[in-house]
C-alpha atoms as a PDB file:
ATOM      1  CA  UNK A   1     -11.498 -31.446  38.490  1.00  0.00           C
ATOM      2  CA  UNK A   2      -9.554 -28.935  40.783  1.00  0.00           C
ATOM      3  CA  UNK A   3      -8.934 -30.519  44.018  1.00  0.00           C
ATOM      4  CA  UNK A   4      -9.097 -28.368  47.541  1.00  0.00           C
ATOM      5  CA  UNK A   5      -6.762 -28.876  50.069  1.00  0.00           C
ATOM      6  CA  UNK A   6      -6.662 -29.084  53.844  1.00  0.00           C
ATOM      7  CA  UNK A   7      -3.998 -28.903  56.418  1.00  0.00           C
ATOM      8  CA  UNK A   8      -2.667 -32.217  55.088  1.00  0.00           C
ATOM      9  CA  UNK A   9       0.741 -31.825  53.037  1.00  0.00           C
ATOM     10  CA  UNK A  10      -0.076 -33.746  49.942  1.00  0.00           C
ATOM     11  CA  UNK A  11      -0.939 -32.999  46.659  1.00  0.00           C
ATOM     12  CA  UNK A  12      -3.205 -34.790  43.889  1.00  0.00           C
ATOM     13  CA  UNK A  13      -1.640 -36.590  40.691  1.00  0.00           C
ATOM     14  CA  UNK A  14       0.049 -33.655  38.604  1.00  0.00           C
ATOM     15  CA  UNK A  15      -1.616 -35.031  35.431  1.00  0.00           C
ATOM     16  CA  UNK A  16      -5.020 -34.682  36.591  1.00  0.00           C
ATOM     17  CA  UNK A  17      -4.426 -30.610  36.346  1.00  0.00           C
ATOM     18  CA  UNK A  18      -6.868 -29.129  34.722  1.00  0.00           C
ATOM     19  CA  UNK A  19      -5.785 -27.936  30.690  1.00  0.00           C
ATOM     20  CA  UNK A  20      -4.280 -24.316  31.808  1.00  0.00           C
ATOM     21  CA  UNK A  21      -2.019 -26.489  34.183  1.00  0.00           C
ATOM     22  CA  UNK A  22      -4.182 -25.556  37.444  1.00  0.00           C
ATOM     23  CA  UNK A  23      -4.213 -28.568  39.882  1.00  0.00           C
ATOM     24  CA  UNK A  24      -5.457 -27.388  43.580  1.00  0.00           C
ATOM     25  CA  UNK A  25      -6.267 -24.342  45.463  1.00  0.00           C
ATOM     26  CA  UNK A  26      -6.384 -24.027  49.299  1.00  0.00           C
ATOM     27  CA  UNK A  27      -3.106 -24.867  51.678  1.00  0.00           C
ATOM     28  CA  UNK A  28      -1.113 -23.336  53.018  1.00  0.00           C
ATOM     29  CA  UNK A  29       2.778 -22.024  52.051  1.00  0.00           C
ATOM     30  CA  UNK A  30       4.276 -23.807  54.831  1.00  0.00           C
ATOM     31  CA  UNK A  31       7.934 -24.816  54.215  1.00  0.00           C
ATOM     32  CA  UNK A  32       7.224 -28.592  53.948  1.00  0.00           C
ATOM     33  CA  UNK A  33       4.705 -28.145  51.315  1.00  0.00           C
ATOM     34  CA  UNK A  34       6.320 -25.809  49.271  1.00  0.00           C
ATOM     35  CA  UNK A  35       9.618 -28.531  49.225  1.00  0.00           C
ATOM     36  CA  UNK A  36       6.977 -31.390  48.573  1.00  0.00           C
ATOM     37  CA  UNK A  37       5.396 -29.343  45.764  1.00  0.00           C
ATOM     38  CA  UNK A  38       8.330 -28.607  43.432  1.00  0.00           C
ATOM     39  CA  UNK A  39       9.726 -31.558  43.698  1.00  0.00           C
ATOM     40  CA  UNK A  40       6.494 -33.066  42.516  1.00  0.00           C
ATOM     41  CA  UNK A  41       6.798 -30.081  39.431  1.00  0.00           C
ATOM     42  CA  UNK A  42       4.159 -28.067  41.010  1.00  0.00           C
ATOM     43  CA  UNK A  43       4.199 -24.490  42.079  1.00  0.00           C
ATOM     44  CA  UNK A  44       1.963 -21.718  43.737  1.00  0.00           C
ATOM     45  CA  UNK A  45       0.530 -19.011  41.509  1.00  0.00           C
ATOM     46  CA  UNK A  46      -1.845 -16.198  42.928  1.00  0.00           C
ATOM     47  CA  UNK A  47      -2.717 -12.540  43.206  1.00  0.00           C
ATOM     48  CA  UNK A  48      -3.426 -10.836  46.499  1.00  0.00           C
ATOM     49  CA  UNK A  49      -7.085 -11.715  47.333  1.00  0.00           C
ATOM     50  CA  UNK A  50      -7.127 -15.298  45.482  1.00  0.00           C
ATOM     51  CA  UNK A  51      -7.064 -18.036  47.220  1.00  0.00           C
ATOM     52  CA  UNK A  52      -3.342 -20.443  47.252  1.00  0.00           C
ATOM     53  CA  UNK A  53      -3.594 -21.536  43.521  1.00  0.00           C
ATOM     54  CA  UNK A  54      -0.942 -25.071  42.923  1.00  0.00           C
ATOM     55  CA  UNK A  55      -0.266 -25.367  39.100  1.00  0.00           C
ATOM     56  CA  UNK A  56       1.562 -28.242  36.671  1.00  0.00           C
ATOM     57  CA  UNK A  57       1.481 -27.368  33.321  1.00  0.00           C
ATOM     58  CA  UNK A  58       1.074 -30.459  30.805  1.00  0.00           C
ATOM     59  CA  UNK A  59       4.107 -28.803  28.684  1.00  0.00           C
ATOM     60  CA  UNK A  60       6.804 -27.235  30.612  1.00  0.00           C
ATOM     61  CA  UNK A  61       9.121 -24.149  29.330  1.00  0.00           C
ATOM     62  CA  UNK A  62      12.652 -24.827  30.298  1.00  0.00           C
ATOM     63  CA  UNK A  63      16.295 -23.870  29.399  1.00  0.00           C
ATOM     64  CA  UNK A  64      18.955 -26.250  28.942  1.00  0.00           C
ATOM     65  CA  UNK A  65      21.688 -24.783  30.095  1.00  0.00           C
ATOM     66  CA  UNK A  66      23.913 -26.172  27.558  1.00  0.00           C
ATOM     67  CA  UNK A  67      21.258 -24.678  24.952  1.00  0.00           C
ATOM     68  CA  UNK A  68      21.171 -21.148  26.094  1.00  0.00           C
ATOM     69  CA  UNK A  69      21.437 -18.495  23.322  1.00  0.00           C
ATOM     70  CA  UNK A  70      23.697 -15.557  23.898  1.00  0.00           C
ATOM     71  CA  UNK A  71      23.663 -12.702  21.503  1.00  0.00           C
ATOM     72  CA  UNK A  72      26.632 -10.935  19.733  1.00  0.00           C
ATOM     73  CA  UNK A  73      25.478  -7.821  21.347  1.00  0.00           C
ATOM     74  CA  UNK A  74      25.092  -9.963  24.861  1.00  0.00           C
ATOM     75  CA  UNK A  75      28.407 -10.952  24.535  1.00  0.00           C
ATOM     76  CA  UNK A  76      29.827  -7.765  24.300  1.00  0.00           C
ATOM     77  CA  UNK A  77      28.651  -6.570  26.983  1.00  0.00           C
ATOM     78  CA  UNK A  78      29.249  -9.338  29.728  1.00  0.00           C
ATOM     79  CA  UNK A  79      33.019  -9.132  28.254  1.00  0.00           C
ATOM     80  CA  UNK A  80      32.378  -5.457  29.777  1.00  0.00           C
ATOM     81  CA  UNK A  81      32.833  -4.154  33.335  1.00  0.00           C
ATOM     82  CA  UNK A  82      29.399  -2.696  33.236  1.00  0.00           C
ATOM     83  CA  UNK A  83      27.741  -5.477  35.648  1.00  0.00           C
ATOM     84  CA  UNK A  84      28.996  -7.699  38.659  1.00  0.00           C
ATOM     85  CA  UNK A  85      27.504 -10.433  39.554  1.00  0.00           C
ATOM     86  CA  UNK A  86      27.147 -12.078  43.157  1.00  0.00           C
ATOM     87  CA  UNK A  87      24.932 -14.905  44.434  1.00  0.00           C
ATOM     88  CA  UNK A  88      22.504 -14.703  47.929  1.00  0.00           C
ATOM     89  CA  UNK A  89      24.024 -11.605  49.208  1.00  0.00           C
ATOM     90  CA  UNK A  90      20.512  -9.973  49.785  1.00  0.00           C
ATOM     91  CA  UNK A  91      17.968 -12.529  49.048  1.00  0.00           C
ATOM     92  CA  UNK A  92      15.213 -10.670  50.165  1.00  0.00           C
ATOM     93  CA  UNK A  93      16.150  -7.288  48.272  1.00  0.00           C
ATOM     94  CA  UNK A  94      15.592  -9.242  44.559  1.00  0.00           C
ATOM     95  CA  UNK A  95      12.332 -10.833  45.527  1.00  0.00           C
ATOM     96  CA  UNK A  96      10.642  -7.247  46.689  1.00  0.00           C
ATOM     97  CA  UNK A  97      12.485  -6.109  43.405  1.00  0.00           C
ATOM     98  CA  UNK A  98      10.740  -8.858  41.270  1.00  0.00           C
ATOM     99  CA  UNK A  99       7.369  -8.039  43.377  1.00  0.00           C
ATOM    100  CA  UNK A 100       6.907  -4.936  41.299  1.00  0.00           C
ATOM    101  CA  UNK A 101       7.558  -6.890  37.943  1.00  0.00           C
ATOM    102  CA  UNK A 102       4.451  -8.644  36.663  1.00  0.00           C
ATOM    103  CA  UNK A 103       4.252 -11.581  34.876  1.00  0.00           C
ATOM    104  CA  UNK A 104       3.597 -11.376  31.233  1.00  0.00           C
ATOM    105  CA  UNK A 105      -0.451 -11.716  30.777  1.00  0.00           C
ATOM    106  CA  UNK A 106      -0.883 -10.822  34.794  1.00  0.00           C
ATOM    107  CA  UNK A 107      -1.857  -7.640  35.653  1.00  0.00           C
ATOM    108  CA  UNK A 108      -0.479  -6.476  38.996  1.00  0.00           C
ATOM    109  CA  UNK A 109       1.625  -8.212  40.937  1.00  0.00           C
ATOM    110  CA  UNK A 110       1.669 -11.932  41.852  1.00  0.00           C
ATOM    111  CA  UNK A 111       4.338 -11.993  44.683  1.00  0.00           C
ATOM    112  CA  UNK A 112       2.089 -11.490  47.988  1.00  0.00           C
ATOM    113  CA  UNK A 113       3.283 -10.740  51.640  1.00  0.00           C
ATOM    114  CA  UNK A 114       2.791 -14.260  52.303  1.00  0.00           C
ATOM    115  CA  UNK A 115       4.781 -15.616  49.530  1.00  0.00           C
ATOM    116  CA  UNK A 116       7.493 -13.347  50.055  1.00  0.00           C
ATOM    117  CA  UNK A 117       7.668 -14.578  53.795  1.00  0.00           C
ATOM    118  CA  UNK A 118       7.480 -17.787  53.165  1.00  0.00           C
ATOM    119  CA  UNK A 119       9.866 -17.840  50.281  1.00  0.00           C
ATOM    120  CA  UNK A 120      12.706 -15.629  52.423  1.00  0.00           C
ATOM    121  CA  UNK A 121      12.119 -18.471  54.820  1.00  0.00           C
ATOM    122  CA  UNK A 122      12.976 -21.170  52.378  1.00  0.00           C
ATOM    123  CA  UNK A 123      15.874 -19.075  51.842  1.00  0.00           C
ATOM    124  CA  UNK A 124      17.166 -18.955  55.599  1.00  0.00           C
ATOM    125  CA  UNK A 125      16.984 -22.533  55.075  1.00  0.00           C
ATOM    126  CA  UNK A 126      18.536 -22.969  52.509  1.00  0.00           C
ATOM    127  CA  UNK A 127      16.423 -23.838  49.511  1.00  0.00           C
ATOM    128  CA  UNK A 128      15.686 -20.818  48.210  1.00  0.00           C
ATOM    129  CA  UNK A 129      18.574 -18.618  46.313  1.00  0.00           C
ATOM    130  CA  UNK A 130      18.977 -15.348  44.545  1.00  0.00           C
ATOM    131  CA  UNK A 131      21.373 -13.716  42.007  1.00  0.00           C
ATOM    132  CA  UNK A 132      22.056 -10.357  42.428  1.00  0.00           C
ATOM    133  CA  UNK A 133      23.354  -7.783  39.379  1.00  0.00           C
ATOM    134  CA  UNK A 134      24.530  -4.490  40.198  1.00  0.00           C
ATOM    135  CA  UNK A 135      25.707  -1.645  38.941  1.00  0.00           C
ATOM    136  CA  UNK A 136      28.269   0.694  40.632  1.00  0.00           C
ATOM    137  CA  UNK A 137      27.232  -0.287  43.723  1.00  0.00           C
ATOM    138  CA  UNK A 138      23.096  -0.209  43.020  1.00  0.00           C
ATOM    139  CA  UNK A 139      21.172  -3.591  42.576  1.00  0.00           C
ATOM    140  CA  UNK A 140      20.121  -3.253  39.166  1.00  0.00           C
ATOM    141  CA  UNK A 141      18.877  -6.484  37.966  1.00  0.00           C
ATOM    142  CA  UNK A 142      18.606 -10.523  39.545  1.00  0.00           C
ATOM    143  CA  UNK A 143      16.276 -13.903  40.240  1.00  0.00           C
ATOM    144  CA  UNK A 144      15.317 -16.135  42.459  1.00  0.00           C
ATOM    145  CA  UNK A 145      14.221 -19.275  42.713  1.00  0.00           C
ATOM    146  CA  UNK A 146      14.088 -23.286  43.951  1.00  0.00           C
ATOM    147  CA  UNK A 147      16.994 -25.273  43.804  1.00  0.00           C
ATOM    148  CA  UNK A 148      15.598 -29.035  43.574  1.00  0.00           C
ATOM    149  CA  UNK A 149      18.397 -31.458  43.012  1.00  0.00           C
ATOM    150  CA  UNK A 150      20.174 -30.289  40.053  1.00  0.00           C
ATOM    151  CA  UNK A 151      17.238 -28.349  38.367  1.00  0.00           C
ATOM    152  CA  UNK A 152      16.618 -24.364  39.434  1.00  0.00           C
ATOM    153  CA  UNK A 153      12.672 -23.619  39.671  1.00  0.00           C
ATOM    154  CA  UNK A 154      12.966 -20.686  38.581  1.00  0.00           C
ATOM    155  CA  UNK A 155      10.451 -18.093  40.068  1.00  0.00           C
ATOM    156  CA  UNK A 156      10.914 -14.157  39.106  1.00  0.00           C
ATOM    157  CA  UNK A 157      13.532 -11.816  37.598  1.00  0.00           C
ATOM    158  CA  UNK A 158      13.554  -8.064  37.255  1.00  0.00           C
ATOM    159  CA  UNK A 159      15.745  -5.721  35.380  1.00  0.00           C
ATOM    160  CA  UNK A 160      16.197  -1.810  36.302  1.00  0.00           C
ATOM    161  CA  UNK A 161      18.853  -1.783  33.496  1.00  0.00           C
ATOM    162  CA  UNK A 162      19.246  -3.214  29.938  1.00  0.00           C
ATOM    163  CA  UNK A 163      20.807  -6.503  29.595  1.00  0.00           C
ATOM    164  CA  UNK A 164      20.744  -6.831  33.549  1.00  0.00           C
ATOM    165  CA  UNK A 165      18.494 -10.104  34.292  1.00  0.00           C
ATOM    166  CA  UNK A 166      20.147 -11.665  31.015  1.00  0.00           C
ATOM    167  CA  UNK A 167      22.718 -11.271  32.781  1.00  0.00           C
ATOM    168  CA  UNK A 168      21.535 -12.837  35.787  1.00  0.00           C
ATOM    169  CA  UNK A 169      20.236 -15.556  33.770  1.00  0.00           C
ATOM    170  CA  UNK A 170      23.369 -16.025  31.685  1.00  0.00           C
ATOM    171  CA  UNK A 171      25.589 -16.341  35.332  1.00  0.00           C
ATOM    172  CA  UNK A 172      23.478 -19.108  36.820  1.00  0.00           C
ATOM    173  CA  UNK A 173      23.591 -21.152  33.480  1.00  0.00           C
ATOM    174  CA  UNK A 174      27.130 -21.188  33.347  1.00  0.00           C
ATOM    175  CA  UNK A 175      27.761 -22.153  36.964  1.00  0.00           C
ATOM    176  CA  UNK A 176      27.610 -25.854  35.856  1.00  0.00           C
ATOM    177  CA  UNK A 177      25.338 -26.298  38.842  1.00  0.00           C
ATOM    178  CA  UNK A 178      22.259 -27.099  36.597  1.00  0.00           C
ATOM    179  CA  UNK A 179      20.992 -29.701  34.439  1.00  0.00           C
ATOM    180  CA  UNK A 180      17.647 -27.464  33.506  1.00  0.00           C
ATOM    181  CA  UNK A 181      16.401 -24.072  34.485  1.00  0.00           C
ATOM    182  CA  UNK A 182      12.679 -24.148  34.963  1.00  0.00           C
ATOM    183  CA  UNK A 183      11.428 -20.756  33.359  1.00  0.00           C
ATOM    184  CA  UNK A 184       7.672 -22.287  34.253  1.00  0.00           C
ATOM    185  CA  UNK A 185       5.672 -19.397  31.850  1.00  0.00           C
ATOM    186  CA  UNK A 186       6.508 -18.582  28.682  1.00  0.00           C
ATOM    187  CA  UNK A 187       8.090 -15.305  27.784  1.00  0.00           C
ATOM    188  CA  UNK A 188       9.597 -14.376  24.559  1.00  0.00           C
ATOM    189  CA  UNK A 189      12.269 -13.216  26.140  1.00  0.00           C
ATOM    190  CA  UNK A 190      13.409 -16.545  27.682  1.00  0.00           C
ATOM    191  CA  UNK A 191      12.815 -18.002  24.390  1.00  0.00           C
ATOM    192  CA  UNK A 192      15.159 -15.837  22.384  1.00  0.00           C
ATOM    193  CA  UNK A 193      17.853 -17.014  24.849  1.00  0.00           C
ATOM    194  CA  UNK A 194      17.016 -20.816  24.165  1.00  0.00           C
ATOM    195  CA  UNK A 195      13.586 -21.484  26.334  1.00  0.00           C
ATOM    196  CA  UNK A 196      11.583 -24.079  25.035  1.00  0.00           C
ATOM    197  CA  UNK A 197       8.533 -26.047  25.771  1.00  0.00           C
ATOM    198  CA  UNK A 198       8.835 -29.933  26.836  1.00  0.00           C
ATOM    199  CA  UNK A 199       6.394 -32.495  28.160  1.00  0.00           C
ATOM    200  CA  UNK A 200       5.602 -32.778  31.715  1.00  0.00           C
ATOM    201  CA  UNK A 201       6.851 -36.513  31.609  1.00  0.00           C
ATOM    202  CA  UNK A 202      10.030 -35.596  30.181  1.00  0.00           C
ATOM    203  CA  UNK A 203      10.025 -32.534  32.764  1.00  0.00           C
ATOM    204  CA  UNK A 204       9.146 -35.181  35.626  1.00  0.00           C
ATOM    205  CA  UNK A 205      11.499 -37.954  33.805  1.00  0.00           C
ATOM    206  CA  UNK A 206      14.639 -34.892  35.173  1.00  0.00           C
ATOM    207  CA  UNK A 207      13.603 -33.630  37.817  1.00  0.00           C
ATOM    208  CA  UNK A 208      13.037 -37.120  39.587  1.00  0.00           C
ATOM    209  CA  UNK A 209      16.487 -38.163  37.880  1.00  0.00           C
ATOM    210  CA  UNK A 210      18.507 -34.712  39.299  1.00  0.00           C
ATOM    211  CA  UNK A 211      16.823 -35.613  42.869  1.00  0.00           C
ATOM    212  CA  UNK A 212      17.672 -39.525  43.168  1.00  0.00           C
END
């Protein structure tokens, strides 16, 4: 059963999504029910036109951050000079950046006017946070996403050069600022760097843990 929403900020049990992990449509992307939906280890999912889809996939794909995976090759080239790294500098840049990146399986883009407002507002706020990569100057490769206690909801990346959101990815592991990295959809490129899939109770059993 997919429950509908209304201007109350609440969402249904996460367990009663449905088996592709969708839970409720309708809402709104206010701040307060964005906050109240990732830390319940739900998130919004759309394309222009749909209406506000709320997901919670039964299995979860995460990194550890003391599991991530970093190449020989990967290695070499963070040793490098070729990238710098900085963090919220131009929050709003990455996520029009990671608006033109689809998801893998999702035609088009999934990033809407609407989410991009209300996620630079989360932002001013202070929940919402970016890592920038550039190049000589150019931004060349970042994220963004959710901080929610000690876990990072991860929500895009894009890459205009090779190696660049690795990169990205690589930084915010290593900052020691996260017990788990929520990746959300599988990609085999997050799983070749350590991804994996894990229960929504064990997902639920950290999340609650890094917010207490």
């Amino acid at each position: 059963m997919i429950f509908r929403l209304d201007e109350r900020i609440l969402f249904p049990e996460p367990a009663l999504a449905e088996e592709d992990g969708l839970l409720a449509v309708g809402g709104d992307l206010s701040t307060e029910r964005l906050l109240l939906a990732y830390a319940s280890g739900i998130f919004p999912w759309y394309s222009e036109g749909e209406p506000i889809l709320w997901f919670s996939p039964h299995e979860r794909f995460v990194l550890f951050p003391t599991e991530l995976k970093i190449s020989k090759s990967m290695r070499k080239v963070l040793r490098s000079s070729l990238f710098s790294v900085t963090t919220n500098q131009c929050f709003d840049d990455v996520v029009a950046a990671c608006s033109t990146t689809p998801r893998e399986g999702q035609d088009g883009t999934w990033i809407t006017d609407d989410m991009k407002a209300a996620y630079s507002l989360l932002h001013k706020k202070g929940y919402a946070h970016s890592v920038e990569v550039w190049q000589q100057g150019e931004l060349v490769g970042g994220l963004y996403g959710i901080k929610v206690g000690r876990v990072f909801c991860g929500e895009s990346m894009f890459s205009r050069a090779s190696n660049a959101s690795k990169t990205a990815l690589i930084w915010l592991c290593q900052t020691g600022n996260y017990e788990l990295i929520d990746c959300q959809v599988y990609t085999e490129h997050l799983e070749s760097m350590g991804a994996r899939m894990i229960s929504r109770e064990e997902y639920m059993g950290i999340l609650h843990k890094s917010i207490a």
